[in-house]
Structures are given as C-alpha cells and as structure tokens.
C-alpha atoms as a PDB file:
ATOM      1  CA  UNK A   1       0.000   0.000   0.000  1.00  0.00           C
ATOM      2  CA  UNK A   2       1.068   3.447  -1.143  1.00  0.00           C
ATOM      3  CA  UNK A   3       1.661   5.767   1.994  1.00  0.00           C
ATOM      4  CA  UNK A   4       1.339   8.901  -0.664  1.00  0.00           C
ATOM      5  CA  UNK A   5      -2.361   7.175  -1.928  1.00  0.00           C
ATOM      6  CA  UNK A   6      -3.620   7.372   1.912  1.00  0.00           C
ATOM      7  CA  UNK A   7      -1.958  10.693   3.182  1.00  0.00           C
ATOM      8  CA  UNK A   8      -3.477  12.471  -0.064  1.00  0.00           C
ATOM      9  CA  UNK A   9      -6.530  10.937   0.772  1.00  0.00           C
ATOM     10  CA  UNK A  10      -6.289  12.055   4.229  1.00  0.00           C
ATOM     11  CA  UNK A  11      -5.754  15.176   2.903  1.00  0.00           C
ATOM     12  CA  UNK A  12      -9.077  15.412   0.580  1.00  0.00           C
ATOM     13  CA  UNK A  13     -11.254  14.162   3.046  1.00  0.00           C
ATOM     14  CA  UNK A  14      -9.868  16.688   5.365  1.00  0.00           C
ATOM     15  CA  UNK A  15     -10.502  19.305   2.918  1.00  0.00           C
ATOM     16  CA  UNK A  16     -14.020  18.546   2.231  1.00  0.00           C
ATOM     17  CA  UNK A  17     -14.817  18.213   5.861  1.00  0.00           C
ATOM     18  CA  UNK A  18     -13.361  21.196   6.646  1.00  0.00           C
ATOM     19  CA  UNK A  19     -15.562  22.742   3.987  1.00  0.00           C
ATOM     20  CA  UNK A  20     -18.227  21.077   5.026  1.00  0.00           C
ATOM     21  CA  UNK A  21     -17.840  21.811   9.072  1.00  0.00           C
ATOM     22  CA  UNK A  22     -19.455  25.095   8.923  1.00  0.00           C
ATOM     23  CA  UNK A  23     -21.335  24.669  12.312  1.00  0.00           C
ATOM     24  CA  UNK A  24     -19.355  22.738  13.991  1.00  0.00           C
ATOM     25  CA  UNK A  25     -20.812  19.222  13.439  1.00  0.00           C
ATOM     26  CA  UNK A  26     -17.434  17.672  11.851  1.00  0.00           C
ATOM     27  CA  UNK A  27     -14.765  19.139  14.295  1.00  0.00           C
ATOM     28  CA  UNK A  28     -13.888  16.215  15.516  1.00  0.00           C
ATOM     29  CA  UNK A  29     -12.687  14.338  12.474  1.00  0.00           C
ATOM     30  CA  UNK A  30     -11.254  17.566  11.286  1.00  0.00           C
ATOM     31  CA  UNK A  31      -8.952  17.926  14.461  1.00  0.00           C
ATOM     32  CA  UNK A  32      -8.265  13.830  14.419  1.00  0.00           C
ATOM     33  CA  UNK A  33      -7.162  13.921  10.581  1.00  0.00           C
ATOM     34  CA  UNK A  34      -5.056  17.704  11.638  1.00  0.00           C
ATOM     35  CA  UNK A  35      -3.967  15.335  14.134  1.00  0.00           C
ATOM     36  CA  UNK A  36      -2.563  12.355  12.617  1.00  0.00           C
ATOM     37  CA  UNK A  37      -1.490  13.598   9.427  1.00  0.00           C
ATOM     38  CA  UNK A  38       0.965  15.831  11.738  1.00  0.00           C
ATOM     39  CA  UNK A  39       1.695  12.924  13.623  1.00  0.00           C
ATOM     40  CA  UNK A  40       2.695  10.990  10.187  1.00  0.00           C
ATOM     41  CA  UNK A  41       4.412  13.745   8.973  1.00  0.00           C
ATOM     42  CA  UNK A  42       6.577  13.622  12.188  1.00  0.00           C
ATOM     43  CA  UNK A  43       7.095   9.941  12.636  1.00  0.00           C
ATOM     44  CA  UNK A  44       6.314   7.877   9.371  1.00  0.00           C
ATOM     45  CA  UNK A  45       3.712   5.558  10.854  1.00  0.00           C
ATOM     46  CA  UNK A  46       0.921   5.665   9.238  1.00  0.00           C
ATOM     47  CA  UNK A  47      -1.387   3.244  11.348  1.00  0.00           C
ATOM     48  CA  UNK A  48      -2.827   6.586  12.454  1.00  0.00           C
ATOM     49  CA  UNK A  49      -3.601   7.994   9.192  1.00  0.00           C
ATOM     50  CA  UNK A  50      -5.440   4.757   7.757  1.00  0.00           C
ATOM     51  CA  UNK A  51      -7.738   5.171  10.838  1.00  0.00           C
ATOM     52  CA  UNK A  52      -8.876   8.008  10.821  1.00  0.00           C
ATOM     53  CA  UNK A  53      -9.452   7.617   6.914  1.00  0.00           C
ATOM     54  CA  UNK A  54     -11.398   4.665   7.479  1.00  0.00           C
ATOM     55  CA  UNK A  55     -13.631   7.147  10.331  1.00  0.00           C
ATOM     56  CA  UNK A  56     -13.582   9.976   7.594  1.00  0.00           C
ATOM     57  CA  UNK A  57     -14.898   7.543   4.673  1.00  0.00           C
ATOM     58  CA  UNK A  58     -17.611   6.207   7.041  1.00  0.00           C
ATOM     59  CA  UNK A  59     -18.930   9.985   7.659  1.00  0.00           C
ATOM     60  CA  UNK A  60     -19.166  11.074   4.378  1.00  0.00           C
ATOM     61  CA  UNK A  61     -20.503   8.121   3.201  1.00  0.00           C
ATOM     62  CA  UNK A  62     -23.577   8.337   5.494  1.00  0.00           C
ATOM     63  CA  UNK A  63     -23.444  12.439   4.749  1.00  0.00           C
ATOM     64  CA  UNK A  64     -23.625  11.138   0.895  1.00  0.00           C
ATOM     65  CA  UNK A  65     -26.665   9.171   1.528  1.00  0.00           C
ATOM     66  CA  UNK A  66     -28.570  11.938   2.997  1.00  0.00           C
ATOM     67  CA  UNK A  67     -27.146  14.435   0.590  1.00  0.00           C
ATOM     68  CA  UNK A  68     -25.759  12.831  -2.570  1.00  0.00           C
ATOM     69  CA  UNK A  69     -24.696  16.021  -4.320  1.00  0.00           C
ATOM     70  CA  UNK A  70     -22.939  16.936  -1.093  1.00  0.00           C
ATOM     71  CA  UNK A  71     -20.347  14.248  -1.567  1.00  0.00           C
ATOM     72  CA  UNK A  72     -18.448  13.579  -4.902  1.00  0.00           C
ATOM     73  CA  UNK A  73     -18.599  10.131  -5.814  1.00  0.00           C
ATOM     74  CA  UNK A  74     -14.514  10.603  -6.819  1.00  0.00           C
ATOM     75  CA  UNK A  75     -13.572  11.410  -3.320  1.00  0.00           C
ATOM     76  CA  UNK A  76     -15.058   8.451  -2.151  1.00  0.00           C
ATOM     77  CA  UNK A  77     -13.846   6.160  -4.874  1.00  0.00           C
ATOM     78  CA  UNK A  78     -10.517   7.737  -4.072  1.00  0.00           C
ATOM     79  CA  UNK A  79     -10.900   6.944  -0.420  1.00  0.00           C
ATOM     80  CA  UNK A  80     -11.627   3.552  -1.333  1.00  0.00           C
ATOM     81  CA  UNK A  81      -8.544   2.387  -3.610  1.00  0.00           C
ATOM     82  CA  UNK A  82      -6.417   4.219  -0.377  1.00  0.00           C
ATOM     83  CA  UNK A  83      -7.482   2.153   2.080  1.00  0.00           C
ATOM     84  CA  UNK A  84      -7.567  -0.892  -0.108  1.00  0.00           C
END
C-alpha cells in the first residue's frame, strides 16, 4: 500500500470536511485527521492515518446518503482504492 495514496486521501477528506464543518458538526474528524497527518508527517507511521481515513470515509458516506450532491462520488472512490 502506497503511503502517498492514503496521506493524499487524508488530505481530501480533510478538505471537504473542513468545507463542510461550517457549524461545527465535523470538528472532531477535522482535528483527528489535523492530528494524525501531523503525527505521520513527524514519525512515518501511518497506522494513524489509515484510521482516521477509514472514520472519515464512514462519515461522508452516510453524509452522501442523505445528501448525494454533497459528496463527490470521486472522493469516495478515491478513499476507497487508499485504504484498499
């Protein structure tokens, strides 16, 4: 497994649920993937960074099935093949 694949998907999902965190309802994830991704970036161990992918993928997947336009189906196919 490519670490690159999962830290730039660490990175999108981060992104989107940053956008997305407008009142406060993804802070959480957003602070655990700021979290880890500094934590990789640190130490190279990217146990952390798979996790918190896997919680990430989970939350916009249910978000997606409420909203589908909210979601793009790339990110989560992208998401996918990382944690693969």
């Amino acid at each position: 497994m490519s670490q690159s694949k999962i830290v730039a998907a660490a990175e999108a999902a981060l992104d989107k649920l940053s956008k997305l965190n407008k009142k406060g309802e993804y802070d959480q994830q957003v602070n655990d993937l700021t979290w880890v991704l500094g934590s990789f970036k640190n130490d190279g161990n990217p146990d952390g960074v798979y996790q918190k992918v896997a919680e990430a993928k989970d939350v916009l997947a249910d978000l997606k099935s409420k909203k589908p336009r909210s979601v793009a189906k790339a990110l989560m196919d992208s998401l996918e093949e990382a944690l693969a």
